[in-house]
PDB file of N, CA and C in Angstrom:
ATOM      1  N   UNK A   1      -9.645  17.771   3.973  1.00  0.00           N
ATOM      2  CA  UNK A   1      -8.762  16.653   3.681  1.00  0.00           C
ATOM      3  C   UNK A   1      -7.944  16.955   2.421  1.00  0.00           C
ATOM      4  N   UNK A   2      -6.795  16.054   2.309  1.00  0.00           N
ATOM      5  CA  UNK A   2      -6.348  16.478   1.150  1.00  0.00           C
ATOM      6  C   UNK A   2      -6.159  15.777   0.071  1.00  0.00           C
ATOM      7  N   UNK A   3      -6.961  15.873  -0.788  1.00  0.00           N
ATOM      8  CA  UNK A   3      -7.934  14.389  -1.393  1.00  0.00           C
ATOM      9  C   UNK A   3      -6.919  14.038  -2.898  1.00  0.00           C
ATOM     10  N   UNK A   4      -5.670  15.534  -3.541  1.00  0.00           N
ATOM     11  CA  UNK A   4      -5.121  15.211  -3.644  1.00  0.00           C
ATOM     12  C   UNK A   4      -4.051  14.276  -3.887  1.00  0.00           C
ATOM     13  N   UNK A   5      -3.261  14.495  -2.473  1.00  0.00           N
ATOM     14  CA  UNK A   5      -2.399  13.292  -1.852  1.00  0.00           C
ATOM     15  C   UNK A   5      -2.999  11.962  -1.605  1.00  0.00           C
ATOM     16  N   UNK A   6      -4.516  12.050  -1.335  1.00  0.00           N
ATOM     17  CA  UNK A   6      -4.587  10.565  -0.880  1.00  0.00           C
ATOM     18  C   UNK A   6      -4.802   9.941  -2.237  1.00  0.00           C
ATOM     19  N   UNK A   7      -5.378  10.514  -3.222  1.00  0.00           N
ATOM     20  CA  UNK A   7      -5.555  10.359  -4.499  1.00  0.00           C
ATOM     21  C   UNK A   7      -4.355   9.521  -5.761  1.00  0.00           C
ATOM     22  N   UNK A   8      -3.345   9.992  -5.597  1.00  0.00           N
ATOM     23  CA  UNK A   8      -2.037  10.040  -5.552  1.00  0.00           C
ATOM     24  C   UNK A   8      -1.159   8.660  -5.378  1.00  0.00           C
ATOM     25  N   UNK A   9      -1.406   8.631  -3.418  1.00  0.00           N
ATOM     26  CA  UNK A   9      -1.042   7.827  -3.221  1.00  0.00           C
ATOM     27  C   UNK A   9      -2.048   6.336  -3.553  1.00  0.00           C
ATOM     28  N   UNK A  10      -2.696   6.402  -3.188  1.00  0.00           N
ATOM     29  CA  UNK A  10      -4.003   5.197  -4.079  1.00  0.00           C
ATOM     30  C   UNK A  10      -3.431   4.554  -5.207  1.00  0.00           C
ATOM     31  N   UNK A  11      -3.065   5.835  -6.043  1.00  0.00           N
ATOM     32  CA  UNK A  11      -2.850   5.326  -7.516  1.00  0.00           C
ATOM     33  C   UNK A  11      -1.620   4.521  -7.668  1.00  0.00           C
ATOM     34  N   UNK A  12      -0.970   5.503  -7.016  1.00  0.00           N
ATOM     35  CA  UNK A  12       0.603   4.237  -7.076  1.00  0.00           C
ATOM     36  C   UNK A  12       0.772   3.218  -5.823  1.00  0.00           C
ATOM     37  N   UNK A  13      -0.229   2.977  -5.403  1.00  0.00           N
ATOM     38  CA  UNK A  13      -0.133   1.162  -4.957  1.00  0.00           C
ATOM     39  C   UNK A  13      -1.042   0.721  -5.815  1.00  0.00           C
ATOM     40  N   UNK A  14      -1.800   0.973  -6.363  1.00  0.00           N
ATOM     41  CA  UNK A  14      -3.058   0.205  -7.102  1.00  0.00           C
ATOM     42  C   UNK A  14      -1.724  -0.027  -8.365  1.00  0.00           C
ATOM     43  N   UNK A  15      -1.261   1.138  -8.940  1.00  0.00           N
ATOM     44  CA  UNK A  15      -0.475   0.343  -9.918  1.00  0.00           C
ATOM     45  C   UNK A  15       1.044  -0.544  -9.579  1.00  0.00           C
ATOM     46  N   UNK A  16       1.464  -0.443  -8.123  1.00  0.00           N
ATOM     47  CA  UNK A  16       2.222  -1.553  -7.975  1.00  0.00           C
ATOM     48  C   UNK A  16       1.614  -2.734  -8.076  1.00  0.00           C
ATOM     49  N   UNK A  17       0.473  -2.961  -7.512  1.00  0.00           N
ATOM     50  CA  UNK A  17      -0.674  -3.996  -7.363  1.00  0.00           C
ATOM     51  C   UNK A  17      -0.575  -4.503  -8.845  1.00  0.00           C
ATOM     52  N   UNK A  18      -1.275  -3.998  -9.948  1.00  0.00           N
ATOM     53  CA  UNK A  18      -1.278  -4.046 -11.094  1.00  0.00           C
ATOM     54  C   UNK A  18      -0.942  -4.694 -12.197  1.00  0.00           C
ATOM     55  N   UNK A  19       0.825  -4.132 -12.075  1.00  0.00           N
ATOM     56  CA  UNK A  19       1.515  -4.053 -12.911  1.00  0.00           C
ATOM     57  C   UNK A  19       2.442  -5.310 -12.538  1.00  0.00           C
ATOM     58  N   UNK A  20       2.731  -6.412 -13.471  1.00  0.00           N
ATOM     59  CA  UNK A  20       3.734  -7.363 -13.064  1.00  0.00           C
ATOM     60  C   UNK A  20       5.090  -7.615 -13.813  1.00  0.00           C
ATOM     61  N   UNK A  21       5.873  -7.187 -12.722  1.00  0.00           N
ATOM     62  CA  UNK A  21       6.830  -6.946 -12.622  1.00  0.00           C
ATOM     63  C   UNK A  21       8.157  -8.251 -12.766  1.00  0.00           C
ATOM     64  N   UNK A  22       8.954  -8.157 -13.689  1.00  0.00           N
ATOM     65  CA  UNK A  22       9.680  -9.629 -14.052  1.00  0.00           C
ATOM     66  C   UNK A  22      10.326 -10.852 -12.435  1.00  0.00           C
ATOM     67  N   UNK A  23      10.228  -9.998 -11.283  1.00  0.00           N
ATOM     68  CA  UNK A  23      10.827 -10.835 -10.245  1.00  0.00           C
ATOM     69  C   UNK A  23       9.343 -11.332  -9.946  1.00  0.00           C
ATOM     70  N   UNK A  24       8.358 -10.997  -9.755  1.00  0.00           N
ATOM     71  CA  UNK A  24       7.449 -11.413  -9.495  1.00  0.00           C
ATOM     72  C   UNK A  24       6.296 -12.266 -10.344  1.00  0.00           C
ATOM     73  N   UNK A  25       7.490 -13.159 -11.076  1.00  0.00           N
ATOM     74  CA  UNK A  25       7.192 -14.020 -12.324  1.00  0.00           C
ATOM     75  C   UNK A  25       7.336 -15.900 -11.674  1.00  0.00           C
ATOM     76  N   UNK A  26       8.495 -15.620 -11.200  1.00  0.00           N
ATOM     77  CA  UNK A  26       8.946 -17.074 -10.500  1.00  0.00           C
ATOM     78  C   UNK A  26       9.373 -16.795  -8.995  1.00  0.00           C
ATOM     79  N   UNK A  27       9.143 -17.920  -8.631  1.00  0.00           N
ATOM     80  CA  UNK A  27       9.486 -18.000  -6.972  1.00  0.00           C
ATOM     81  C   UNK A  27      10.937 -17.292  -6.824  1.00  0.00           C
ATOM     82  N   UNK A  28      11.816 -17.480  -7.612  1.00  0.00           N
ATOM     83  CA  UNK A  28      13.308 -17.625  -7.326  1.00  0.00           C
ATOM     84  C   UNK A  28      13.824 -15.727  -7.032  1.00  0.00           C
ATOM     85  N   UNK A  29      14.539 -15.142  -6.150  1.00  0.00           N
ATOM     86  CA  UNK A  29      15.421 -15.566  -5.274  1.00  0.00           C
ATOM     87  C   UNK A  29      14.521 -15.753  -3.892  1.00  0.00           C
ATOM     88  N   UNK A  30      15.235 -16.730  -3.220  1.00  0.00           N
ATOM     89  CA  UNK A  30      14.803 -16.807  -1.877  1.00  0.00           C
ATOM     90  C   UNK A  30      15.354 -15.399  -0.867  1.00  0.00           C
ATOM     91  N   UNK A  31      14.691 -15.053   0.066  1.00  0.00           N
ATOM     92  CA  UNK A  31      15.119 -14.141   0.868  1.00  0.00           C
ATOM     93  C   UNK A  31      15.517 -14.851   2.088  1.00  0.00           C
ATOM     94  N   UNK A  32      16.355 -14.982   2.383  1.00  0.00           N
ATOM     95  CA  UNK A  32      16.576 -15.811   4.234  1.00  0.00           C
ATOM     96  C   UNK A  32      16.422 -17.694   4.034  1.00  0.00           C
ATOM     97  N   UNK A  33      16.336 -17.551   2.600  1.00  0.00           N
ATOM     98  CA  UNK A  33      16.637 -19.091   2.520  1.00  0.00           C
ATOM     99  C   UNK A  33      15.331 -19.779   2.395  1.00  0.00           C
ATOM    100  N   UNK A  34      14.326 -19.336   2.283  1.00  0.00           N
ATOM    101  CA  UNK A  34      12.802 -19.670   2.791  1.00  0.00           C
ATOM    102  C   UNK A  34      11.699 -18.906   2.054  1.00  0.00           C
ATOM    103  N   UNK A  35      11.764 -17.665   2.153  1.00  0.00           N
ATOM    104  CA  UNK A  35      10.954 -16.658   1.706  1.00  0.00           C
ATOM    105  C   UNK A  35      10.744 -16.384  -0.108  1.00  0.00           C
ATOM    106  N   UNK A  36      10.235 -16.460  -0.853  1.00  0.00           N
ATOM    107  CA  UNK A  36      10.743 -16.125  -1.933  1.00  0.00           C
ATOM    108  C   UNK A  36      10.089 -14.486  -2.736  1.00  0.00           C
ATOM    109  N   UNK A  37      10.968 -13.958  -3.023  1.00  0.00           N
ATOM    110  CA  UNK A  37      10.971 -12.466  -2.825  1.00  0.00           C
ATOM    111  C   UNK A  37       9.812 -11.803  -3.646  1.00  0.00           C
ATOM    112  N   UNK A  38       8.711 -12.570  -4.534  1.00  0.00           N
ATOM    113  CA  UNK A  38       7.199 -12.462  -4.758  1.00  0.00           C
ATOM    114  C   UNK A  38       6.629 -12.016  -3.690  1.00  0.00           C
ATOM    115  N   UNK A  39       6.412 -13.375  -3.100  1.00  0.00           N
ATOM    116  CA  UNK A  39       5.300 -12.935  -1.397  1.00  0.00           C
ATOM    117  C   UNK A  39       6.154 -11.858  -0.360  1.00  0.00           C
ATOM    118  N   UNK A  40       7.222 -12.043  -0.319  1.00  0.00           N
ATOM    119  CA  UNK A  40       8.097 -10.568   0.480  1.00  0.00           C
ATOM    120  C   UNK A  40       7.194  -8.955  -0.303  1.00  0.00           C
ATOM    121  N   UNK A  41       7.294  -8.887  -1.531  1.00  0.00           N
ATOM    122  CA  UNK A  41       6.953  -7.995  -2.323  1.00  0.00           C
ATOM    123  C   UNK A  41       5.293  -7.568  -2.031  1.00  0.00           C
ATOM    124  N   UNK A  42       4.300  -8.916  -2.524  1.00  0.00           N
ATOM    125  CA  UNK A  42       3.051  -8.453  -1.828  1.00  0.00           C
ATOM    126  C   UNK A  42       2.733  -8.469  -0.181  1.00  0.00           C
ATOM    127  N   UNK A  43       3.705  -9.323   0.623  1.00  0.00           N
ATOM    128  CA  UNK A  43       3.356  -9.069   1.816  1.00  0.00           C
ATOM    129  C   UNK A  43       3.691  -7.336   2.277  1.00  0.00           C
ATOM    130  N   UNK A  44       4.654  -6.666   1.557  1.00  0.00           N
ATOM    131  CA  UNK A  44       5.006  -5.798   1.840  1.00  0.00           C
ATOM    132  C   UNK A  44       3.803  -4.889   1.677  1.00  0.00           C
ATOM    133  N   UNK A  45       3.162  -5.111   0.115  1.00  0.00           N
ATOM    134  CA  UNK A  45       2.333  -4.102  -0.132  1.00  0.00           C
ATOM    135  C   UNK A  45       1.261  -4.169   0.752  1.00  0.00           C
ATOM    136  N   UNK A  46       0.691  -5.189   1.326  1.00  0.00           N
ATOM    137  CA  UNK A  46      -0.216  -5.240   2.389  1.00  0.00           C
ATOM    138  C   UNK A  46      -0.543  -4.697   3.088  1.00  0.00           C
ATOM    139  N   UNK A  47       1.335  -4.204   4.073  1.00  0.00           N
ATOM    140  CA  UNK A  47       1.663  -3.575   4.728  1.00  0.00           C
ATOM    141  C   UNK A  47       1.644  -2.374   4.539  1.00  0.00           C
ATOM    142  N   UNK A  48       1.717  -1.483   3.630  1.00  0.00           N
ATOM    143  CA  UNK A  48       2.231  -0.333   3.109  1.00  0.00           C
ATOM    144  C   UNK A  48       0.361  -0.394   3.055  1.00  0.00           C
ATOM    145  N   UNK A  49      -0.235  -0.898   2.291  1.00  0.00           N
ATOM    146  CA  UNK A  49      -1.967  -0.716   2.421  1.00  0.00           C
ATOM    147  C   UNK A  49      -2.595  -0.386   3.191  1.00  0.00           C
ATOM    148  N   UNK A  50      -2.386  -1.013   4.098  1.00  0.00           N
ATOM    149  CA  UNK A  50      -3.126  -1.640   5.387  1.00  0.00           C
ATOM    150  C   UNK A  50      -2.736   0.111   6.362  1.00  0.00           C
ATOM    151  N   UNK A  51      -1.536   0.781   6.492  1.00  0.00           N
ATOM    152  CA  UNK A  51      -1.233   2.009   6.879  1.00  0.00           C
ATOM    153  C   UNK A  51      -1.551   3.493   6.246  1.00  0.00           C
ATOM    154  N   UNK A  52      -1.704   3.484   4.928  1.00  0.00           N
ATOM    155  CA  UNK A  52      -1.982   3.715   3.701  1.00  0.00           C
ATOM    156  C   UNK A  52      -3.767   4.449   4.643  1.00  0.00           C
ATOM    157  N   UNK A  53      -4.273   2.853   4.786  1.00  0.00           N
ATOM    158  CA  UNK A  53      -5.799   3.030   4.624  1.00  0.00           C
ATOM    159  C   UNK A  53      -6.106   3.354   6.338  1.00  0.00           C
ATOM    160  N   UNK A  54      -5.493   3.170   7.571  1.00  0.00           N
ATOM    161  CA  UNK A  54      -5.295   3.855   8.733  1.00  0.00           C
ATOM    162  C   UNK A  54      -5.201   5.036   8.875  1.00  0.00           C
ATOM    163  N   UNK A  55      -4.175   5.642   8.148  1.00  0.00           N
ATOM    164  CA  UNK A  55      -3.720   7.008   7.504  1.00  0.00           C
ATOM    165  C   UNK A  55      -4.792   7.742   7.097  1.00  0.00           C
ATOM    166  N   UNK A  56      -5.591   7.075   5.988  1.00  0.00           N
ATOM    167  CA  UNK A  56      -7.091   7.822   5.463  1.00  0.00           C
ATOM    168  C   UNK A  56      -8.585   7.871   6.475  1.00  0.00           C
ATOM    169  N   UNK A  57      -7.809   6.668   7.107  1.00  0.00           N
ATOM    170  CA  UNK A  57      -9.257   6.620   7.988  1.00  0.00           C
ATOM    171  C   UNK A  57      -8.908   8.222   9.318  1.00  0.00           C
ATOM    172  N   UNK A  58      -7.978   8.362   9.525  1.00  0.00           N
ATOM    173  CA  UNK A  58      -7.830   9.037  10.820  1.00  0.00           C
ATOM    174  C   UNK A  58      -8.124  10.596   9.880  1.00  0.00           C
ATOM    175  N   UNK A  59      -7.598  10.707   9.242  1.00  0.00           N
ATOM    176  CA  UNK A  59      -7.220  12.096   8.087  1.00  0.00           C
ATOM    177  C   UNK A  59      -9.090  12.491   8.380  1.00  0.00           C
ATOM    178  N   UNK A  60      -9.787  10.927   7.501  1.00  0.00           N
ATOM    179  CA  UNK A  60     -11.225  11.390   7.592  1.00  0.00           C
ATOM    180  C   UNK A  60     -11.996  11.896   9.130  1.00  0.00           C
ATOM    181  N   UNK A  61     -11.488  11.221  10.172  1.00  0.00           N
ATOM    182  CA  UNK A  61     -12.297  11.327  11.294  1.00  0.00           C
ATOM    183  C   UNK A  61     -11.731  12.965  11.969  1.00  0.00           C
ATOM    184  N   UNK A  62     -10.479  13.239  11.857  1.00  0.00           N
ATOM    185  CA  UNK A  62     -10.063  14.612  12.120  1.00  0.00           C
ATOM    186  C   UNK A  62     -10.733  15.514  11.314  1.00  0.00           C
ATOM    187  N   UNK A  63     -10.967  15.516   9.807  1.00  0.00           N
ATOM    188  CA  UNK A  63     -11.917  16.296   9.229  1.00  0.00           C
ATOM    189  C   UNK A  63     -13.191  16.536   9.610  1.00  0.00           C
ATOM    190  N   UNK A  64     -13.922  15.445   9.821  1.00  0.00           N
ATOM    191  CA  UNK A  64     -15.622  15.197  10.497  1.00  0.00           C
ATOM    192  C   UNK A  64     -15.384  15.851  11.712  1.00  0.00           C
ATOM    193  N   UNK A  65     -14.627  16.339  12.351  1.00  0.00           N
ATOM    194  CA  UNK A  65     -14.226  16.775  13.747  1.00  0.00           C
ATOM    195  C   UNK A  65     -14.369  18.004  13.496  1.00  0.00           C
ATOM    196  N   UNK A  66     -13.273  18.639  12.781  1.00  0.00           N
ATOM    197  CA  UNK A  66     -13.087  20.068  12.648  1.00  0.00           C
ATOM    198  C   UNK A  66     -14.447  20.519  12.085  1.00  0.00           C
ATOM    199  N   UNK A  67     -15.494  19.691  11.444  1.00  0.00           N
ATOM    200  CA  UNK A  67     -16.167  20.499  10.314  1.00  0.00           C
ATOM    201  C   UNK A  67     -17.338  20.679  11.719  1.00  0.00           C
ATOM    202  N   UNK A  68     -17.477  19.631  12.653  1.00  0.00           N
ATOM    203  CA  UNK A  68     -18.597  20.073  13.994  1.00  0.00           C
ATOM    204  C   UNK A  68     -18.088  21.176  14.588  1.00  0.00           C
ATOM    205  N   UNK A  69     -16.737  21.521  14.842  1.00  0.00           N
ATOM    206  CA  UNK A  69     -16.815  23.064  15.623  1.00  0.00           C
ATOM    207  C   UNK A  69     -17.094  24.367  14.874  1.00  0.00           C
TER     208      UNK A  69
END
């Protein structure tokens, strides 16, 4: 695996997670009239997580694979 990269990447969502950032202070701007661009921001990171940690899970099960033949 390449513990590396996953290493890496970990770190810089944990510090988007983290770190607060001046738009993500007040609700204001709305996105689409409704949305306000805070929860756009963590719904995003969710997203970006949530693939992130799919990504690591498969990486791991292809490794456990190769290491039985």
């Amino acid at each position: 695996m390449n513990h590396k990269l996953i290493l890496s990447i970990f770190v810089v969502l944990l510090l988007l997670a983290i770190i607060p950032f001046s738009f993500t202070a007040s609700p204001e701007p709305y996105i689409f009239g409704w949305l306000p661009l805070p929860l756009l921001y963590w719904w995003s990171l969710m997203v970006i997580n949530l693939i992130f940690v799919l990504w690591v899970a498969k990486k791991f099960t292809e490794s456990a694979k190769e290491e039985k033949k």
